[in-house]
Protein backbone atom coordinates (compact mmCIF):
# COMPACT_ATOMS: atom_id res chain seq x y z
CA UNK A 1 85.25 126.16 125.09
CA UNK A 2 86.03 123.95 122.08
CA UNK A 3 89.26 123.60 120.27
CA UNK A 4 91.23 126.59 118.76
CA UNK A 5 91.87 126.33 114.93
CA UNK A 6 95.61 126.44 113.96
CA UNK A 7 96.42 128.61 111.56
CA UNK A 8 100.06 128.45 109.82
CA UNK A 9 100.97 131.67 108.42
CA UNK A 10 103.77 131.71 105.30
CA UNK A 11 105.21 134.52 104.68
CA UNK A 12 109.04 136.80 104.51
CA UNK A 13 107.66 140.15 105.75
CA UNK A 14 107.73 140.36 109.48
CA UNK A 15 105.46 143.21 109.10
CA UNK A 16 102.81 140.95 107.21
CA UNK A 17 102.90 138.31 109.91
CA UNK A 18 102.50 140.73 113.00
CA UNK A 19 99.67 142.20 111.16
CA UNK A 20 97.87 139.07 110.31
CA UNK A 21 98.41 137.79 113.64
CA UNK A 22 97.26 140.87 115.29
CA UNK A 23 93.97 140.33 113.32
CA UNK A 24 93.05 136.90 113.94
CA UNK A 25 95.01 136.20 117.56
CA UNK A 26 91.67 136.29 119.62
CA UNK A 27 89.90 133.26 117.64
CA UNK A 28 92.91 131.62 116.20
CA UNK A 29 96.23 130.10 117.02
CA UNK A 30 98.21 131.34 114.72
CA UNK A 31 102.19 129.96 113.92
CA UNK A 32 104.41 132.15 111.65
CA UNK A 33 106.91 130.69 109.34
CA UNK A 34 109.45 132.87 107.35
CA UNK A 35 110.01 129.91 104.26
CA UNK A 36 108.23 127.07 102.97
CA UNK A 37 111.02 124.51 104.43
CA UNK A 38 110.72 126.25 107.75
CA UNK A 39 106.62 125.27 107.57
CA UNK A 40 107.24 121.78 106.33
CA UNK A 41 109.67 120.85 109.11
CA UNK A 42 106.86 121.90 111.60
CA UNK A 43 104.68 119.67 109.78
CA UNK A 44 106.33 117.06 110.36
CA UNK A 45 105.20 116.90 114.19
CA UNK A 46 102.25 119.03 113.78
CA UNK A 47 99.47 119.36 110.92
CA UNK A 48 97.46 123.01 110.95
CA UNK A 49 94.03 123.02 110.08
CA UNK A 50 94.40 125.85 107.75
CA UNK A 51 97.59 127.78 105.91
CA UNK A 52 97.79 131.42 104.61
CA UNK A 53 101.10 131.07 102.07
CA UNK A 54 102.55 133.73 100.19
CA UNK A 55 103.59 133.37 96.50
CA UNK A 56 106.86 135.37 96.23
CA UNK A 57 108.49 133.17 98.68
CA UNK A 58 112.11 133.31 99.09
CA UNK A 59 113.15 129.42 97.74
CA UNK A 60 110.62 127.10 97.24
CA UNK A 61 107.95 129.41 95.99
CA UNK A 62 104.24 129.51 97.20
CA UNK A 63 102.88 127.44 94.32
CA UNK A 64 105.14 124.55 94.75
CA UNK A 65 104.37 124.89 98.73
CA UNK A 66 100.70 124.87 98.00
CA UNK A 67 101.34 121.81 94.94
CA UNK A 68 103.08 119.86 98.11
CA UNK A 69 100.75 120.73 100.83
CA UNK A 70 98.41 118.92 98.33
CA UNK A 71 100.61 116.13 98.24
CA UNK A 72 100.78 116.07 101.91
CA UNK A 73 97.49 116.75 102.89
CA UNK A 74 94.57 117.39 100.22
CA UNK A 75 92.08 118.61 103.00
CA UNK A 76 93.84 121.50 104.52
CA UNK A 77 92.68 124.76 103.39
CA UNK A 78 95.50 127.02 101.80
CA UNK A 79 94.76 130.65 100.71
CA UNK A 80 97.22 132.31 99.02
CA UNK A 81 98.87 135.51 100.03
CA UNK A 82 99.99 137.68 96.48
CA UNK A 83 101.67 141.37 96.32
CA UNK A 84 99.56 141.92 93.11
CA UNK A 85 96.19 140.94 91.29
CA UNK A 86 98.37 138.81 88.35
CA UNK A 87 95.15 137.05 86.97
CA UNK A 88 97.14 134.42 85.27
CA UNK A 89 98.97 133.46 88.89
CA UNK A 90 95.23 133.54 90.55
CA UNK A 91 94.09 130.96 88.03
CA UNK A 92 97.39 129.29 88.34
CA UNK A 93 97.01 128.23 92.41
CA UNK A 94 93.66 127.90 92.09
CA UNK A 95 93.73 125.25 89.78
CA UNK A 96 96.58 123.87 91.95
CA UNK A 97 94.34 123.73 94.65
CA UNK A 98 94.12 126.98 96.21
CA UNK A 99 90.68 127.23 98.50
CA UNK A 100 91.03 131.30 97.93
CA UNK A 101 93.42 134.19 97.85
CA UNK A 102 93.71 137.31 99.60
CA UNK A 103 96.04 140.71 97.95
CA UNK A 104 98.28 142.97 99.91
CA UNK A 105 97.99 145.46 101.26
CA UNK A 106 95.52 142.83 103.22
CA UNK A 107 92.18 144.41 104.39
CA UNK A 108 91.49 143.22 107.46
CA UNK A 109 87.61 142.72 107.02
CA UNK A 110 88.70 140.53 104.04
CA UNK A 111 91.30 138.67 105.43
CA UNK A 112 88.77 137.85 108.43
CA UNK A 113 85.72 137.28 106.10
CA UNK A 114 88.58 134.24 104.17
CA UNK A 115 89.14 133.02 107.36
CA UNK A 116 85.68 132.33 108.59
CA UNK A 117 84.98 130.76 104.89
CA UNK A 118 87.56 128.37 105.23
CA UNK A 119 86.45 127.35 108.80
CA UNK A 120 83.22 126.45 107.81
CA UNK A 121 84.25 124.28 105.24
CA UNK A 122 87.00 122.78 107.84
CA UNK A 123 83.94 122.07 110.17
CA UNK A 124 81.99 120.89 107.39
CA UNK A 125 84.97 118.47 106.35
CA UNK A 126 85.53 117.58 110.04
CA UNK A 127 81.64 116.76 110.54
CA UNK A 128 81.52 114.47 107.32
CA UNK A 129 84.61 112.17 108.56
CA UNK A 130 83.13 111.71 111.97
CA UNK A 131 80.43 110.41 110.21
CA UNK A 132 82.29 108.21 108.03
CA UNK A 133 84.07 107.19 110.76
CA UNK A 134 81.16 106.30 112.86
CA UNK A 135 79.52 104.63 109.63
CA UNK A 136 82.86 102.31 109.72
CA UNK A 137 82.59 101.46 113.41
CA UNK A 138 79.01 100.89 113.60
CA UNK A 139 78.56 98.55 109.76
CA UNK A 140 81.87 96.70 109.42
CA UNK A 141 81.89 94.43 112.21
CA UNK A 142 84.00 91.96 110.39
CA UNK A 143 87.13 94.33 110.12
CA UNK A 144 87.21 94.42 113.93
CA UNK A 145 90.40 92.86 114.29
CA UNK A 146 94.40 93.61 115.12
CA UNK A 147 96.21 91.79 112.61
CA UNK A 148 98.24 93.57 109.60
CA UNK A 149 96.23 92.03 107.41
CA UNK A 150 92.73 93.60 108.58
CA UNK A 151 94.86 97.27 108.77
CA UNK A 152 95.68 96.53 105.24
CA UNK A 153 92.22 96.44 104.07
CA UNK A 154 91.59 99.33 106.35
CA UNK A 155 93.78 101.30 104.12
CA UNK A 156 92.75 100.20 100.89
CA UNK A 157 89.40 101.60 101.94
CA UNK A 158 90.83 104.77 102.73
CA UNK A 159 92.68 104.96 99.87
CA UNK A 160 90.38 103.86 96.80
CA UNK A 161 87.55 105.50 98.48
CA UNK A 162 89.16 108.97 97.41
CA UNK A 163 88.12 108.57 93.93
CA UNK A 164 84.90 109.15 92.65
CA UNK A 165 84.35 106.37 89.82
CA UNK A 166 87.20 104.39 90.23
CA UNK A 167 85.51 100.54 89.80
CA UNK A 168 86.85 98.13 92.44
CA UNK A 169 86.35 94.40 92.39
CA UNK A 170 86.84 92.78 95.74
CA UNK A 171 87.44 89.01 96.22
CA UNK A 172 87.30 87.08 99.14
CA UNK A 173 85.28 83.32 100.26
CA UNK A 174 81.74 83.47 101.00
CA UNK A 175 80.46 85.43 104.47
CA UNK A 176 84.00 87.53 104.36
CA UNK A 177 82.04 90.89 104.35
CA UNK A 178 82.30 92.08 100.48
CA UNK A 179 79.67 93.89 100.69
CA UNK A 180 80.48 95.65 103.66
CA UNK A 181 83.61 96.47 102.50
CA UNK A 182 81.60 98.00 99.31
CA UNK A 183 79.37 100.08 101.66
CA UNK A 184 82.22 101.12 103.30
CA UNK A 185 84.31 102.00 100.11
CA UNK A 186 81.08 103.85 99.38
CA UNK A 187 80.44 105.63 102.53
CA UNK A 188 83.67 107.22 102.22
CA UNK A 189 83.84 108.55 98.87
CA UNK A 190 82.60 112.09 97.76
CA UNK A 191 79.40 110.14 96.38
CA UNK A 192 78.80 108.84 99.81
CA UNK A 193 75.61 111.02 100.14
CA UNK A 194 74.69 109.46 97.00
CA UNK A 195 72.59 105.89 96.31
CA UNK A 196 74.02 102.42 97.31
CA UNK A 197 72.75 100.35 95.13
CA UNK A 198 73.30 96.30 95.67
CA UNK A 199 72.56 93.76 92.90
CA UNK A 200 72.75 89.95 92.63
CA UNK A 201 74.01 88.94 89.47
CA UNK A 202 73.39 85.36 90.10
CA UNK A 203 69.58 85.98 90.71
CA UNK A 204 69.24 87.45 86.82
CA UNK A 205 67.64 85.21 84.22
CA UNK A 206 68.81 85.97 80.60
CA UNK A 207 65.23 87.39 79.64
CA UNK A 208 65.18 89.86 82.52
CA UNK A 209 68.89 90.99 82.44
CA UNK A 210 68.21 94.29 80.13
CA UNK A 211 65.31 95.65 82.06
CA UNK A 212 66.93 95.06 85.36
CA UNK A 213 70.01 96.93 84.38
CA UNK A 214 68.80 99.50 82.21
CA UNK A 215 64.89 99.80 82.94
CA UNK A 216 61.97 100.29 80.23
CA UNK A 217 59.95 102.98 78.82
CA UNK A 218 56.25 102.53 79.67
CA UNK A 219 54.51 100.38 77.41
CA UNK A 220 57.80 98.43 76.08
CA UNK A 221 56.65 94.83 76.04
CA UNK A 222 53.58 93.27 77.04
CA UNK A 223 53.34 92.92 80.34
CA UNK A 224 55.42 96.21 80.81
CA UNK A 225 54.26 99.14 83.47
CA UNK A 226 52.18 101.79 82.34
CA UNK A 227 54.84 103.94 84.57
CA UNK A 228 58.10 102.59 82.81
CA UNK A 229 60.89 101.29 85.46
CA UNK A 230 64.22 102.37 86.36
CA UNK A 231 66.61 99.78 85.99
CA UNK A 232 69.54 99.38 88.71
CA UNK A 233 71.71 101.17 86.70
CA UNK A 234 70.16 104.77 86.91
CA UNK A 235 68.74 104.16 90.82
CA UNK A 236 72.71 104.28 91.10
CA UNK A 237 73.10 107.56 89.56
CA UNK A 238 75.39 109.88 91.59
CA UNK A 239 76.51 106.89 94.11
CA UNK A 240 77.87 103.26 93.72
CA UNK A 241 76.03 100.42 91.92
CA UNK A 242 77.11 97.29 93.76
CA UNK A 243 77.69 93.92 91.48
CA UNK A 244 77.72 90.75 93.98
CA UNK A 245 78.31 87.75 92.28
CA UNK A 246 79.21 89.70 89.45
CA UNK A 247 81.16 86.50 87.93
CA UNK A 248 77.68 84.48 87.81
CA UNK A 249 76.67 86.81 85.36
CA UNK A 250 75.53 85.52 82.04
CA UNK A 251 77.47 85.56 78.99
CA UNK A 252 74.82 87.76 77.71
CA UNK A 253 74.75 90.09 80.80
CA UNK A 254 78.20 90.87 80.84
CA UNK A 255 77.74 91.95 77.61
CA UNK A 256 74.75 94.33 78.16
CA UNK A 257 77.00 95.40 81.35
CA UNK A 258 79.89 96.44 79.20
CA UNK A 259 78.27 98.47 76.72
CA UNK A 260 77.57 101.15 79.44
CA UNK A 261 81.04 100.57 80.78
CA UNK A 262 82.60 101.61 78.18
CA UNK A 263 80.66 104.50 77.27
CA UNK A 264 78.55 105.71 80.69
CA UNK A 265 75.25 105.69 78.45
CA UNK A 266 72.42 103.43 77.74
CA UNK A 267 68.99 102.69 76.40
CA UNK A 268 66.04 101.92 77.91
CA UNK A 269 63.98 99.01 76.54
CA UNK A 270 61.09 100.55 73.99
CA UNK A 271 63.03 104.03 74.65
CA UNK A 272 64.77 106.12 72.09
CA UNK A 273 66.18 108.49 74.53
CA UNK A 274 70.01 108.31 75.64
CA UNK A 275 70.31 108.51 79.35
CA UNK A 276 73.74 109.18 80.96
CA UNK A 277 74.88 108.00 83.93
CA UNK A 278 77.95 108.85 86.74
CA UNK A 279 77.96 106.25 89.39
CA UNK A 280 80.75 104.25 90.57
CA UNK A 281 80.98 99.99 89.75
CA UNK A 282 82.15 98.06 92.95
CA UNK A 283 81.93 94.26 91.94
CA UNK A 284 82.00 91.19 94.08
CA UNK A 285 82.95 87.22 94.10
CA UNK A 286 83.96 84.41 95.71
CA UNK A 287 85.23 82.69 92.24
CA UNK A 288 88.29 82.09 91.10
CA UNK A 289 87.55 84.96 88.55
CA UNK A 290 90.83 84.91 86.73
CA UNK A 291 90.56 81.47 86.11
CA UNK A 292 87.34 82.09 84.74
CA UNK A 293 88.74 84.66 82.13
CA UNK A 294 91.49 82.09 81.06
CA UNK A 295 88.95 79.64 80.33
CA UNK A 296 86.57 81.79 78.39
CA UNK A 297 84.17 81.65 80.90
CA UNK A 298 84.00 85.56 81.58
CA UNK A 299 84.84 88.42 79.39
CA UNK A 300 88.77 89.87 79.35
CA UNK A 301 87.24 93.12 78.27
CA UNK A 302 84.81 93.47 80.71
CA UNK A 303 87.08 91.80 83.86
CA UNK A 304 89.24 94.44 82.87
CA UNK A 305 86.67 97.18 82.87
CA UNK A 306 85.83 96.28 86.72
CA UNK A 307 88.57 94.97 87.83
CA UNK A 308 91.11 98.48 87.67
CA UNK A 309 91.78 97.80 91.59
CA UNK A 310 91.34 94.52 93.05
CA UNK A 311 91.21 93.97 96.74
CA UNK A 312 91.23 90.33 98.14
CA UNK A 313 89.73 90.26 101.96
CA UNK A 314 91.47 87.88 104.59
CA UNK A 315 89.44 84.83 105.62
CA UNK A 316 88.93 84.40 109.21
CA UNK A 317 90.93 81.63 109.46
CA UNK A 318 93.93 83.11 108.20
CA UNK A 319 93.92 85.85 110.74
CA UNK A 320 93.42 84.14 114.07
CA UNK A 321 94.59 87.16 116.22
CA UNK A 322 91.21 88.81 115.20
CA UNK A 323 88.75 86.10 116.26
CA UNK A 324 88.25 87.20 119.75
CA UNK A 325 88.06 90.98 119.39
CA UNK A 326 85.67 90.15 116.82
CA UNK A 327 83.54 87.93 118.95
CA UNK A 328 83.26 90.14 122.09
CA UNK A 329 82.35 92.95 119.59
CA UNK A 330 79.65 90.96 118.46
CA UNK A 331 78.76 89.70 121.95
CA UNK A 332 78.19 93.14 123.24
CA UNK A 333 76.07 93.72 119.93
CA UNK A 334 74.02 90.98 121.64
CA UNK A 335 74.05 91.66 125.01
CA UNK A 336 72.08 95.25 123.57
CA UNK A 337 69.81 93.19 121.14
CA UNK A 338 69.01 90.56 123.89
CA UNK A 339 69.08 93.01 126.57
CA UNK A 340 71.27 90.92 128.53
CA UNK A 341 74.79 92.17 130.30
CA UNK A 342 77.11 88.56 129.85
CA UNK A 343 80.76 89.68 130.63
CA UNK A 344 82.89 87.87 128.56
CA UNK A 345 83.79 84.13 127.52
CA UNK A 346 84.82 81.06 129.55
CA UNK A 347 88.50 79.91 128.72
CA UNK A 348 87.40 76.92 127.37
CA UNK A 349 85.00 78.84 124.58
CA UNK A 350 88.07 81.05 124.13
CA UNK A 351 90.24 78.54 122.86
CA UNK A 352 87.26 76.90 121.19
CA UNK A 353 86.64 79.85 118.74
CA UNK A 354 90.62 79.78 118.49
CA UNK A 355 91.11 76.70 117.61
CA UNK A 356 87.79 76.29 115.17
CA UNK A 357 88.28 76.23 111.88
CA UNK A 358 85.59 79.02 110.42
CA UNK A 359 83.97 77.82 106.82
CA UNK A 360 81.84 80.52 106.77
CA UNK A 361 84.01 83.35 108.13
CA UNK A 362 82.85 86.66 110.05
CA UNK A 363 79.11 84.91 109.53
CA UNK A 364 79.52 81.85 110.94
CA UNK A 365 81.36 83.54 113.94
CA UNK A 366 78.50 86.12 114.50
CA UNK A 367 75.91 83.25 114.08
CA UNK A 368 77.25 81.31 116.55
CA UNK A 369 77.65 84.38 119.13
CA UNK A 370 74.11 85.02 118.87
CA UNK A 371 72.69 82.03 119.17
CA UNK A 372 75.38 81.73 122.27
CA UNK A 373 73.85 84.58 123.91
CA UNK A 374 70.16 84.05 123.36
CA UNK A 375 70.37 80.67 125.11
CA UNK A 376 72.90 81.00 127.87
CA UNK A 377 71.68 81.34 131.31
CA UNK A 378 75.02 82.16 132.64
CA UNK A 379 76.78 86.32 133.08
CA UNK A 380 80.04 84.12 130.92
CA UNK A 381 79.17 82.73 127.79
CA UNK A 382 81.01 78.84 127.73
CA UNK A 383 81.79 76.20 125.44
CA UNK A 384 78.51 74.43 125.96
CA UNK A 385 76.39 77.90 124.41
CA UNK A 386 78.22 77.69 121.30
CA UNK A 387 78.86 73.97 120.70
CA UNK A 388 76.40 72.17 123.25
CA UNK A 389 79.44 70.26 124.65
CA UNK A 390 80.82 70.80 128.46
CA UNK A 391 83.39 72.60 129.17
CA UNK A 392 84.71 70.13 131.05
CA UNK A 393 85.57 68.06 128.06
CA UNK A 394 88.56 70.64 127.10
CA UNK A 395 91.68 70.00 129.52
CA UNK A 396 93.83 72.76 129.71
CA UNK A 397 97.00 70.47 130.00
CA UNK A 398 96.38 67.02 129.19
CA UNK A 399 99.30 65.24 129.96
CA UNK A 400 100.73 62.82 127.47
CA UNK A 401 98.72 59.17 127.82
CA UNK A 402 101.33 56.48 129.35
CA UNK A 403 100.93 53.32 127.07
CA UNK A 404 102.71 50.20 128.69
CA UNK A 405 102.86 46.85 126.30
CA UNK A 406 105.04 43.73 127.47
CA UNK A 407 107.94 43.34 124.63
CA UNK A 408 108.88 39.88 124.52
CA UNK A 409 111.80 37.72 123.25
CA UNK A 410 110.05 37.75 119.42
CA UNK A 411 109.91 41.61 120.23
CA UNK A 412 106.52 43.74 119.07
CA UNK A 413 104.51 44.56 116.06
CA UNK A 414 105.61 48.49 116.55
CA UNK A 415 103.53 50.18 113.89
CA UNK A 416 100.26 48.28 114.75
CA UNK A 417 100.40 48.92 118.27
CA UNK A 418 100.60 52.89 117.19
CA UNK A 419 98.05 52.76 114.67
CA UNK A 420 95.87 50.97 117.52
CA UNK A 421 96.71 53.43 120.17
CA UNK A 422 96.40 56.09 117.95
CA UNK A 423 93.26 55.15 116.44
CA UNK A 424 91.93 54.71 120.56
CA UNK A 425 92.88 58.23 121.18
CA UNK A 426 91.24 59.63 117.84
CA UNK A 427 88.18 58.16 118.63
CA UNK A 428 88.05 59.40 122.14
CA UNK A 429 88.61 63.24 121.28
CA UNK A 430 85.54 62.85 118.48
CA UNK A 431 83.72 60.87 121.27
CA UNK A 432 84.10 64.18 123.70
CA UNK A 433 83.63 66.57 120.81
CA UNK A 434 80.22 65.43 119.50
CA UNK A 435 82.17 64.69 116.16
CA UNK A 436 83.76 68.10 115.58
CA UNK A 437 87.27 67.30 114.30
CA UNK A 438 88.92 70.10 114.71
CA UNK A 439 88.15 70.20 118.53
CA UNK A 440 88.98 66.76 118.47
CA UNK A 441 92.11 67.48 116.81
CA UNK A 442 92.82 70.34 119.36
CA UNK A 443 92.15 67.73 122.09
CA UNK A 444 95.13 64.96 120.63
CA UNK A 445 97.22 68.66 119.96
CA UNK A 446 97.00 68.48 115.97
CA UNK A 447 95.88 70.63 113.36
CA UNK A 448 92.69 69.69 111.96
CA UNK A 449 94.11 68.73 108.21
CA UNK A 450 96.31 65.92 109.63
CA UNK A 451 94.27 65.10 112.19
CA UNK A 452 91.84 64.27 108.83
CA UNK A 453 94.65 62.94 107.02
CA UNK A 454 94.82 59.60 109.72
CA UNK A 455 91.48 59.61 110.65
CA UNK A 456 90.75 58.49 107.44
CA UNK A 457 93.92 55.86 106.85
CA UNK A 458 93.08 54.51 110.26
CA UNK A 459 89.30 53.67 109.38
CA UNK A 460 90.75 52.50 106.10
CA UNK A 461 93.47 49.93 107.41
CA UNK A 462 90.50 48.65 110.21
């Protein structure tokens, strides 16, 4: 037997309540409340899936219950409860948000025909964010993580997806997972059964920019289709049109692009007719776009067109704390595309991926998982399937090295005889790491920026 539905029922008449509980008892759970305070301090433990509130409450009234169960919670269900048909207090909560309304003396049959009406578009609701949610799980491998910094783009996601048109220009370095987090802004919008549509600005040359964006009637140009095309811009109709690179677009594209910003229309080329377009802008780049717009070197107008929520997405380097729960989610990703069963990682390819400084982010990590698992011949993926080194050549504890030097009456040349032993050392832990300087640097317990730093003033001084 699955779940029961809760039901909160609003309402000063005792009478009212008994009845309506009487009526819907055997399929519902239902929980009576005499005010509107009395329902939101239950709220604050537990949410109902649906709300039946009366408008001639005593205090807060039923429309400014139903204004801040909206607040609250815009996917519960609340039908309002009224004494009288007052047509202008129908319109009133329904325009608040109302899914329905029911008039007393409540007919049973009526009451229960609501009830079932607002189920099935709870279910439907329900259904749609499983989905979503599995979408999530299933396409954003690179928000796998445990750090407040991944949560926080978690809940940017949730929270600009909520909006329709909204445009939303993430930043974030190159293999970060823009355009994931554009699918995902996508997938959980009310367009999400609607077109994603992805587009690399980079990749259009000045002559081709028009038709690519806004298509051409058949005919157009010579050359042209005898069927016309759609540009990008009306395949996105009704979903999200996706702008990577969007800053490598040309001085004349960006202007062709904000022309049907500003107004939602455009031409085709060779067309007189004005097609109009709803579909929401998500943009993409890993410039220093405001930069760009100080120097002239992309619109004001336009960056401010796309740019009415920004998002910037962590690189993996600054959030260490998800490199391993990102890495055995993309072993086991492996393990089904390989069919192989490996179990985890060796300590020493642990602190490997730990300690490695990752250029290309969430991509380089995944790249190097894979091609991990398609060599190894081992259940434990080590050190030597990702880098090709040993795991032997990673200590857990090395000691620190003993240096004994005779000091003599005319006492020692102190900073040469560090530079030298330093220098040794250097060169040992880039001997044992195939040249890789930040395991090297992890090997002589540095980070890999000063370990770079004297690298290079030791080969300078000899």
């Amino acid at each position: 037997m699955g779940l029961r539905f809760q039901i909160a029922v609003v309402d000063d008449e005792q009478f009212i309540t008994d009845a309506i509980e009487m009526t819907l008892s055997d399929e519902y759970d239902i929980h009576a409340f005499e005010t509107a305070e009395k329902f939101f301090e239950s709220m604050e433990t537990k949410t109902p899936d649906l709300v039946l509130m009366d408008i001639g409450l005593p205090g807060m009234d039923g429309i400014q219950a139903l204004e801040a169960v909206r607040r609250k919670n815009c996917d519960i269900p609340v039908i309002m409860i009224t004494a009288y048909e007052d047509i202008h207090m129908v319109i009133h909560s329904m325009k608040s948000g109302a899914f329905d309304f029911i008039v007393k003396p409540i007919n049973p049959d009526i009451l229960d025909h609501t009830i079932k009406k607002a189920v099935s578009s709870i279910s439907l609701i329900k259904e749609v964010k499983i989905l979503q949610e599995k979408y999530l799980q299933e396409n954003l491998p690179c928000f796998i993580g445990q750090s407040r910094k991944i949560e926080n783009v978690m809940d940017f996601i949730r929270m600009v997806a909520k909006s329709p048109d909204t445009p939303v220009m993430i930043l974030g370095e190159t293999g970060t997972g823009k355009e994931l987090i554009a699918r995902a802004v996508h997938a959980r919008s009310p367009v999400f059964q609607g077109p994603f549509i992805p587009v690399n600005c980079s990749a259009f040359p000045d002559d081709l920019i028009e038709s690519e964006l806004f298509g051409y009637e058949p005919g157009a140009f010579s050359g042209a289709s005898r069927q016309g095309k759609k540009g990008v811009i009306e395949e996105a109709d009704k979903g999200t049109l996706f702008l990577d690179e969007v800053a490598d677009l040309s001085p004349a594209g960006q202007a062709k692009l904000l022309r049907f910003l500003e107004s939602g229309e455009f031409y085709k080329i060779g067309g007189t007719r004005k097609y109009t377009v709803k579909t929401r802008v998500v943009s993409a780049t890993n410039k220093k776009i405001d930069h760009l717009v100080e120097t002239g070197k992309f619109r004001k107008d336009l960056y401010f067109r796309l740019c009415v929520v920004k998002a910037d997405i962590p690189a993996l380097n600054d959030r260490k704390e998800d490199i391993i729960p990102l890495a055995k989610h993309f072993l086991n990703e492996f393990n089904h595309k390989f069919s192989k069963s490996l179990k985890g990682f060796s300590k020493q390819a642990e602190d490997y991926l730990l300690n490695h400084e990752f250029t290309g982010n969430a991509r380089e990590l995944k790249n190097m998982i894979e091609r991990g698992v398609l060599v190894t011949c081992s259940d434990t993926l080590t050190l030597r399937d990702l880098t090709g080194m040993e795991d032997q050549a990673l200590p857990e504890n090395p000691g620190p090295p003993v240096i004994y030097e005779e000091f003599g009456e005319e006492g020692i040349d102190l900073p040469l005889l560090l530079d030298s032993i330093e220098k040794k050392y250097m060169s040992r832990a880039l001997s044992l790491s195939n040249g890789n300087e930040s395991m090297a640097a992890r090997l002589v317990n540095m980070n890999h920026h000063t370990f770079r730093y004297r690298w290079k003033r030791l080969k300078l001084i000899g």
